[in-house]
N, C-alpha and C. Protein backbone atom coordinates (compact mmCIF):
# COMPACT_ATOMS: atom_id res chain seq x y z
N UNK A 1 172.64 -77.91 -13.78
CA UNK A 1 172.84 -76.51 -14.06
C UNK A 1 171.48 -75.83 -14.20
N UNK A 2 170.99 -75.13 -13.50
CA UNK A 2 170.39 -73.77 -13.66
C UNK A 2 170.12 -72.89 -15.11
N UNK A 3 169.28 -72.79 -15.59
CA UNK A 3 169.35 -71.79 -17.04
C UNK A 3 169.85 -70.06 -16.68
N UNK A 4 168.82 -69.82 -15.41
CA UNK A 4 169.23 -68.62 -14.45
C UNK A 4 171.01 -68.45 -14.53
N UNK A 5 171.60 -69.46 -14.36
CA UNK A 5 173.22 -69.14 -14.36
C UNK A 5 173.76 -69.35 -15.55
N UNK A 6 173.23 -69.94 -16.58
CA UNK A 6 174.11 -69.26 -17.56
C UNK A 6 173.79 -68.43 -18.01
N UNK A 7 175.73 -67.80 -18.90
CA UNK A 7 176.03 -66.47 -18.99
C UNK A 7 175.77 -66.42 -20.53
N UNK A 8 175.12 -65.55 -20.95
CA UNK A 8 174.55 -64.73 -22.30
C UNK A 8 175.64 -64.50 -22.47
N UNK A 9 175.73 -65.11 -24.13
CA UNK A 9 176.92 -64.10 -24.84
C UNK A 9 176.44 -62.95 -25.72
N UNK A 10 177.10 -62.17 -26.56
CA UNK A 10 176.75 -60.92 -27.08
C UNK A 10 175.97 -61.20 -28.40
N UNK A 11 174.84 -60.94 -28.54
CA UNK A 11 173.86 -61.05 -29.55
C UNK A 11 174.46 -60.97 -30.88
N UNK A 12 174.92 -60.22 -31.13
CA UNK A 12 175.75 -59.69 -32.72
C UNK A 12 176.47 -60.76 -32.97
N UNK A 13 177.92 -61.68 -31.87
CA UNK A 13 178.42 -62.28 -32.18
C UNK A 13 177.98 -63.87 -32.43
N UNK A 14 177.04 -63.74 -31.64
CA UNK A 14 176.08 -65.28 -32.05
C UNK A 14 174.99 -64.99 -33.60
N UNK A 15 175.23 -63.94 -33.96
CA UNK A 15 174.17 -63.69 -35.09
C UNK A 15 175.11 -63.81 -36.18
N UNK A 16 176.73 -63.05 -36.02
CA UNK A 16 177.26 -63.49 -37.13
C UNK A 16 177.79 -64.60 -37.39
N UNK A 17 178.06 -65.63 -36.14
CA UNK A 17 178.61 -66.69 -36.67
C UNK A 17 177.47 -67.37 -37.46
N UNK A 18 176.36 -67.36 -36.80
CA UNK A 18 174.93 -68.63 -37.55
C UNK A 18 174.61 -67.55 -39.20
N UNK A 19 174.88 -66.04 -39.14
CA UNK A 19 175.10 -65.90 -40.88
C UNK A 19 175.81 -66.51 -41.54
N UNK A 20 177.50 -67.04 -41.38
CA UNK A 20 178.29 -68.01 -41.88
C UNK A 20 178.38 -69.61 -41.66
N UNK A 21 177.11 -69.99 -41.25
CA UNK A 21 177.19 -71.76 -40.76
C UNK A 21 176.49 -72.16 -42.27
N UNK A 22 177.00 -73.40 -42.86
CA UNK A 22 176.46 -73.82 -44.02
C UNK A 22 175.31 -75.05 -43.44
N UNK A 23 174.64 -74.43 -43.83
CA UNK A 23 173.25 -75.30 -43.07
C UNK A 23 173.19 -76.52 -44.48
N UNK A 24 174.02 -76.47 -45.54
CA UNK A 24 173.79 -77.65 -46.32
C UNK A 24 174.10 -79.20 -45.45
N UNK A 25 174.98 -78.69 -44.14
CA UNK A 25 175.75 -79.60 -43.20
C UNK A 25 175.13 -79.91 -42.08
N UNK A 26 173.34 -79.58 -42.29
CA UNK A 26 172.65 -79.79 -41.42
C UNK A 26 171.44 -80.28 -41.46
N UNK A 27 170.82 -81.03 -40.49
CA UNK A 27 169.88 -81.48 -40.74
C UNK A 27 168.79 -80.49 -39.91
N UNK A 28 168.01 -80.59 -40.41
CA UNK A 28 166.76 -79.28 -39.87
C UNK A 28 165.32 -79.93 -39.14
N UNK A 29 165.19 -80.06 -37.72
CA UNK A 29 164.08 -80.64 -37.29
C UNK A 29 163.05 -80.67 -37.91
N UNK A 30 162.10 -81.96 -38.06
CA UNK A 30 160.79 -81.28 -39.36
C UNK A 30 159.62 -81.38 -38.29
N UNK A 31 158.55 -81.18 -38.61
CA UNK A 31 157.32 -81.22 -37.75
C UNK A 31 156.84 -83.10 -36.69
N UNK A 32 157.33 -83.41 -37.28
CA UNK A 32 157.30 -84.82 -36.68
C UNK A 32 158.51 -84.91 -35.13
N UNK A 33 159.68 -84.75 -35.69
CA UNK A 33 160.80 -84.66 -34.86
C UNK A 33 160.55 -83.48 -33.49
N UNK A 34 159.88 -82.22 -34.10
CA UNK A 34 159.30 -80.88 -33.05
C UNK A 34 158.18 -81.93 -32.36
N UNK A 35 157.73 -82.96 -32.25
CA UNK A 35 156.51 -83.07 -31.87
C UNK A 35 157.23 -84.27 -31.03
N UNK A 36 158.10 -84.83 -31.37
CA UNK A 36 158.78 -85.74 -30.20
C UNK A 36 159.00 -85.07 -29.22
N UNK A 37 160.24 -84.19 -29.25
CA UNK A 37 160.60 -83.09 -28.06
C UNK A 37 159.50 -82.97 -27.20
N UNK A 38 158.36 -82.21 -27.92
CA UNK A 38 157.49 -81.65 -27.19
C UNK A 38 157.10 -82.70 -26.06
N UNK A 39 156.42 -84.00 -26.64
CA UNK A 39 156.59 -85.68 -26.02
C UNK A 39 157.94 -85.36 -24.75
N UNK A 40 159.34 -85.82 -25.35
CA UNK A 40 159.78 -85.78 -24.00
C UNK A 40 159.73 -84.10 -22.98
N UNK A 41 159.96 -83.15 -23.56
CA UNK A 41 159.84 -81.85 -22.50
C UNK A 41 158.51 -81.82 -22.01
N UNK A 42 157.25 -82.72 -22.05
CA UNK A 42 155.53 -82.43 -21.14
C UNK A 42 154.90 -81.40 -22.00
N UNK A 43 155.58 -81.17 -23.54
CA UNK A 43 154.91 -79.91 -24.01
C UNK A 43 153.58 -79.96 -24.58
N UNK A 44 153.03 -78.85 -24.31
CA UNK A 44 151.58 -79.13 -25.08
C UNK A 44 151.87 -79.00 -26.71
N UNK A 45 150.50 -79.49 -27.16
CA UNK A 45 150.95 -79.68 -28.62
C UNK A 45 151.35 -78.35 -29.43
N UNK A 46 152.52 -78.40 -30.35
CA UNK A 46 152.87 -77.30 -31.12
C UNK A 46 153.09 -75.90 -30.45
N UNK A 47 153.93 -76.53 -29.36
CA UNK A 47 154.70 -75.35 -28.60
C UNK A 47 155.63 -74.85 -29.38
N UNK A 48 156.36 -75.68 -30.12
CA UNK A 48 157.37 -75.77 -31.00
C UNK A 48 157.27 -75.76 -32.02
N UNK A 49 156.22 -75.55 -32.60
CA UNK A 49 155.67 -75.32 -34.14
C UNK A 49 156.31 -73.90 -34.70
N UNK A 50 157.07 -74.23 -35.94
CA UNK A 50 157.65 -73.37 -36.32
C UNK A 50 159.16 -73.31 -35.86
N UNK A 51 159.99 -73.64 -34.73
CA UNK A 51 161.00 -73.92 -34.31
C UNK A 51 162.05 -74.41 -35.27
N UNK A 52 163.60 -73.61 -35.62
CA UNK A 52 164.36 -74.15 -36.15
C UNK A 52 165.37 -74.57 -35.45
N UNK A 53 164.89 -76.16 -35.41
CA UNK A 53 166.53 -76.69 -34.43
C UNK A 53 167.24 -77.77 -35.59
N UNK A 54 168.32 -77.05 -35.37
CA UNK A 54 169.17 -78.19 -36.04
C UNK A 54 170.57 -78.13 -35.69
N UNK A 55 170.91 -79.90 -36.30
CA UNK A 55 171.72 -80.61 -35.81
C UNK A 55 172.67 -81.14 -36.73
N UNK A 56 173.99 -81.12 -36.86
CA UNK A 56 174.81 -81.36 -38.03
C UNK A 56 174.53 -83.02 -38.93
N UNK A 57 174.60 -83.12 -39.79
CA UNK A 57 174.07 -84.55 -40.50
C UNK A 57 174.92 -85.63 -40.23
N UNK A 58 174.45 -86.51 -39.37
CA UNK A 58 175.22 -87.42 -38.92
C UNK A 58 174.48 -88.72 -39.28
N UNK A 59 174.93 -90.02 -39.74
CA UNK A 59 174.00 -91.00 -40.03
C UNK A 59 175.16 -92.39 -38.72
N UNK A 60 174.35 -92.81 -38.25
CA UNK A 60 174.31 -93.24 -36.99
C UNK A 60 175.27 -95.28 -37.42
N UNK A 61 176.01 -95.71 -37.37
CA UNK A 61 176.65 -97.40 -37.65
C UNK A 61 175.04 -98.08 -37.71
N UNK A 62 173.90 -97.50 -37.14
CA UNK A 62 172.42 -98.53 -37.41
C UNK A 62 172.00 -98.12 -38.51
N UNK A 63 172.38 -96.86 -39.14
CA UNK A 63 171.77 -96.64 -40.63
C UNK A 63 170.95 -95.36 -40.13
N UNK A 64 170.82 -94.81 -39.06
CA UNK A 64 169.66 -93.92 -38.61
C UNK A 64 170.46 -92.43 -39.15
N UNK A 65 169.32 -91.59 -39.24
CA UNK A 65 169.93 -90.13 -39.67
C UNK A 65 169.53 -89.60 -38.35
N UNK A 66 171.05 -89.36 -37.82
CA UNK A 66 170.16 -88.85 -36.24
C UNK A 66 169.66 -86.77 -36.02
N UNK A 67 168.88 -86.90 -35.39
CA UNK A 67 167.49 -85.72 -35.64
C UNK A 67 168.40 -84.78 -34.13
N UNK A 68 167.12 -84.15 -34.21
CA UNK A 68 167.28 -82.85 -33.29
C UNK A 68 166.56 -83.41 -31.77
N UNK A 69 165.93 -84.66 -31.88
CA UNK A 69 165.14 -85.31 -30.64
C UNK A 69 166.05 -86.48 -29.96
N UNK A 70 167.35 -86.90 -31.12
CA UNK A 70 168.19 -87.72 -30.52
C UNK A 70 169.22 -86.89 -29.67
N UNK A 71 169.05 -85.34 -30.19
CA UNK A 71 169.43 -84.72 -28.95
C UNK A 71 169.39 -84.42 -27.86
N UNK A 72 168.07 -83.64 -27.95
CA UNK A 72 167.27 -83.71 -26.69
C UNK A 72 167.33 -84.97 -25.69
N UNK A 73 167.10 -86.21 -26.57
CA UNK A 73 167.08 -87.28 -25.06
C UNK A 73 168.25 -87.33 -24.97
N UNK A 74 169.70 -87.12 -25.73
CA UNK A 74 170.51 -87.23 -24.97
C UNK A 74 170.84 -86.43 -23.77
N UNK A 75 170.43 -84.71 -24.06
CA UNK A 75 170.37 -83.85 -23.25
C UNK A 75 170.35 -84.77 -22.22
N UNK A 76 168.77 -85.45 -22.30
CA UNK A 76 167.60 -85.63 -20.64
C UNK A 76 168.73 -87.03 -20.15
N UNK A 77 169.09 -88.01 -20.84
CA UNK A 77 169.97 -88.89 -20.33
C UNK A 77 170.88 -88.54 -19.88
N UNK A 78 171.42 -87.43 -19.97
CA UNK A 78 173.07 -86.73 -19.62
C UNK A 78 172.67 -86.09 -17.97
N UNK A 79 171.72 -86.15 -17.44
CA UNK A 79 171.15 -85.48 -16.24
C UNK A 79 170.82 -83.86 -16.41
N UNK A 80 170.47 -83.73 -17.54
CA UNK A 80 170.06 -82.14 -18.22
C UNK A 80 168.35 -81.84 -17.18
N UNK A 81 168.15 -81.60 -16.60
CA UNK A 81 166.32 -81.01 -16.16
C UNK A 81 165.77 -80.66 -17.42
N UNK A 82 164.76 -81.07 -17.51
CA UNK A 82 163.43 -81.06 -19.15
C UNK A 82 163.44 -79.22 -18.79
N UNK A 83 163.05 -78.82 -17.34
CA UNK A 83 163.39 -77.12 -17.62
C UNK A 83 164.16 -76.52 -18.18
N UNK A 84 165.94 -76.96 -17.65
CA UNK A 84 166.59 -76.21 -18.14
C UNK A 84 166.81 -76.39 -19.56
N UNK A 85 166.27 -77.70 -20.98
CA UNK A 85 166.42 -77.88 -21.98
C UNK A 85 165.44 -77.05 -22.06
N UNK A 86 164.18 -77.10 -21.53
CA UNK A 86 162.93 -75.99 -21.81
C UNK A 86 163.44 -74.66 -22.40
N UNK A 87 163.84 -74.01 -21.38
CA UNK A 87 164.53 -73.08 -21.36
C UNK A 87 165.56 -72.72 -22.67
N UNK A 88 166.81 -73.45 -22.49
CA UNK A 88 167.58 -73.38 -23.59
C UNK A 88 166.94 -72.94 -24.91
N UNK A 89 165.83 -73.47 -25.34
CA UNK A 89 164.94 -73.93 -26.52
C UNK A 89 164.32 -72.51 -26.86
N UNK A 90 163.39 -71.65 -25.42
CA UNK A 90 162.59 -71.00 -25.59
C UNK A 90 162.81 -69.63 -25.15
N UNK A 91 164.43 -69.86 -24.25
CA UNK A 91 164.52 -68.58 -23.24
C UNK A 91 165.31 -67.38 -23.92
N UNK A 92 165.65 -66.35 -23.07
CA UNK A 92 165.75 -65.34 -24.17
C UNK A 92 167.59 -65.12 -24.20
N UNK A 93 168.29 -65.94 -23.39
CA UNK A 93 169.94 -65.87 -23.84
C UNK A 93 170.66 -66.27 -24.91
N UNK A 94 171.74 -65.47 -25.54
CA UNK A 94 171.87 -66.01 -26.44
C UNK A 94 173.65 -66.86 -26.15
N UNK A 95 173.74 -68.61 -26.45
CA UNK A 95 174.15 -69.10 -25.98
C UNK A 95 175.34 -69.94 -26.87
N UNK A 96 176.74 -69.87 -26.39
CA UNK A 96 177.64 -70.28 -27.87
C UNK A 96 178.71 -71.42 -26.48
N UNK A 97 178.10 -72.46 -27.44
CA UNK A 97 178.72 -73.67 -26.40
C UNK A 97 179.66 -74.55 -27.48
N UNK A 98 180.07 -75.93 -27.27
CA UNK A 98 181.09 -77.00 -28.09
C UNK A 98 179.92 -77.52 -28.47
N UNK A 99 180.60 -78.58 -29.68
CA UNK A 99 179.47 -79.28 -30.00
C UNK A 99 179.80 -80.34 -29.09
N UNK A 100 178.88 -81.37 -29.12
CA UNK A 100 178.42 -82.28 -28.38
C UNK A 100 178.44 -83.91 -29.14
N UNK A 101 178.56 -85.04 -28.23
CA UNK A 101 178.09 -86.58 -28.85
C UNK A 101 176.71 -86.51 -28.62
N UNK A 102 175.96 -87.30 -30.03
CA UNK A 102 174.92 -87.38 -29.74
C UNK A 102 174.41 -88.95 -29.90
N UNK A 103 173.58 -89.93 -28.47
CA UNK A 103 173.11 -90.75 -28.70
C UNK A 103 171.93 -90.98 -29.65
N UNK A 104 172.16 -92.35 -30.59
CA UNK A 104 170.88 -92.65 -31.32
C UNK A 104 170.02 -92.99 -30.52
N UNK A 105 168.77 -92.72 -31.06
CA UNK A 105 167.62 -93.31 -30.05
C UNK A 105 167.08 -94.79 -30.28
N UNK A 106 167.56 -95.19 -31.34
CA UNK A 106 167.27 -96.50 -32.19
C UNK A 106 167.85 -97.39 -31.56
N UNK A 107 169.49 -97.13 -31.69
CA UNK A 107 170.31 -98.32 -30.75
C UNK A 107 171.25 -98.16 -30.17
N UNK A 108 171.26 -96.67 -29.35
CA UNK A 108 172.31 -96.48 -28.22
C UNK A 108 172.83 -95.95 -27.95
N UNK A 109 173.99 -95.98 -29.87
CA UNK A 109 175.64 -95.76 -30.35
C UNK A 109 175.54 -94.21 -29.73
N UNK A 110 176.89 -93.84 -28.96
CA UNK A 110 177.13 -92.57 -29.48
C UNK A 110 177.87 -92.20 -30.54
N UNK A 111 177.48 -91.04 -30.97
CA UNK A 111 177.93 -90.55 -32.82
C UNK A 111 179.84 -90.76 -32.03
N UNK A 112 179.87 -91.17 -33.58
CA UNK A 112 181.81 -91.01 -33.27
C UNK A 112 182.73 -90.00 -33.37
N UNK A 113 181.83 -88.53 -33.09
CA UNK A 113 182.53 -87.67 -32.73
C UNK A 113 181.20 -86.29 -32.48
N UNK A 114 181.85 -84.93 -31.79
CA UNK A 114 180.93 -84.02 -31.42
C UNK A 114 180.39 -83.69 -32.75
N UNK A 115 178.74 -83.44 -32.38
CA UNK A 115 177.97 -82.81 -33.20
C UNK A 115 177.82 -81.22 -33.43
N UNK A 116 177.60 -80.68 -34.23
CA UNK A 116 177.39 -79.05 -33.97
C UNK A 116 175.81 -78.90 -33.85
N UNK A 117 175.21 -77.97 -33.33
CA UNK A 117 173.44 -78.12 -33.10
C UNK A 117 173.43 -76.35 -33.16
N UNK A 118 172.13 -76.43 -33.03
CA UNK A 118 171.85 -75.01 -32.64
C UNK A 118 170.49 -74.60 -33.30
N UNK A 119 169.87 -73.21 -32.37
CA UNK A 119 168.17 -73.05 -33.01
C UNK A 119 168.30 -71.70 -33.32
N UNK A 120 167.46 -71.53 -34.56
CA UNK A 120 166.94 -70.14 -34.56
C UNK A 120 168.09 -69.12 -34.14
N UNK A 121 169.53 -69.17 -34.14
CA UNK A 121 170.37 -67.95 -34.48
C UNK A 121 170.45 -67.86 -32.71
N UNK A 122 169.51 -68.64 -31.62
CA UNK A 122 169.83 -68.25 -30.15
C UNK A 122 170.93 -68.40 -29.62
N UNK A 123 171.18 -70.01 -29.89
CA UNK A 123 172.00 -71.00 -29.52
C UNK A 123 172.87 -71.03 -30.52
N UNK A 124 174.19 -72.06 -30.13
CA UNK A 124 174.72 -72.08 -31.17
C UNK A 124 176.47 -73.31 -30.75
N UNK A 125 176.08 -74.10 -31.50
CA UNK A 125 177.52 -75.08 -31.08
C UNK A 125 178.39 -75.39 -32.41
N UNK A 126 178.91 -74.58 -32.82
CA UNK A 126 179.51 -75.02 -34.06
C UNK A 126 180.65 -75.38 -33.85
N UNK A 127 181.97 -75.78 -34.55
CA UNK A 127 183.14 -75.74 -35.05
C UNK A 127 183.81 -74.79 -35.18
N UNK A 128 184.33 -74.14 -34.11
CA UNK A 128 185.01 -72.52 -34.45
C UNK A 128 186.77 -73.14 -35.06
């Protein structure tokens, strides 16, 4: 998929749902985890500095608390282009999708059910 083809949803309605998401139910990328991404997307350092991505709190059958980078590679394993995740991350649509399984990067598992994710109020995969 193309970033060019997807369709923007309406700003207001992606702003009020992420005012009502309880981020206590989330885990929040920290500067270490932003600096993986950057690693798999070719980014130069602290492209992503400052970036809020997060990912619902899921702790993985290996014991792992899986992050906002076990996303991303799942993205890149799922046949996602590092652009169009580029994109997603940095571009200016604002985007309301399902949540998603997310592979651990530790040992494999996929989570045993969809995750909710989402950055900075752009994006947004919750539980409607």
């Amino acid at each position: 998929m193309k970033y060019t083809n997807v369709q923007s949803e309406n700003e207001e309605k992606i702003k009020d749902i992420w005012s009502k998401m309880d981020f206590s139910t989330l885990t929040k990328a920290d500067d270490v985890d932003l600096k993986k991404i950057e690693g798999m997307l070719s980014l130069r350092y602290n492209v992503l500095a400052g970036s809020e991505l997060y990912l619902e709190k899921y702790t993985c059958i290996c014991g792992k608390l899986l992050q906002s980078s076990d996303l991303i590679e799942t993205a890149l394993n799922n046949g996602h282009d590092p652009s169009f995740v580029l994109h997603t991350l940095l571009g200016n649509k604002y985007i309301l999708n399902k949540p998603r399984t997310v592979r651990c990067s530790d040992c494999g598992t996929d989570s045993s059910k969809p995750l909710m994710y989402g950055q900075n109020g752009c994006y947004l995969c919750p539980k409607l």
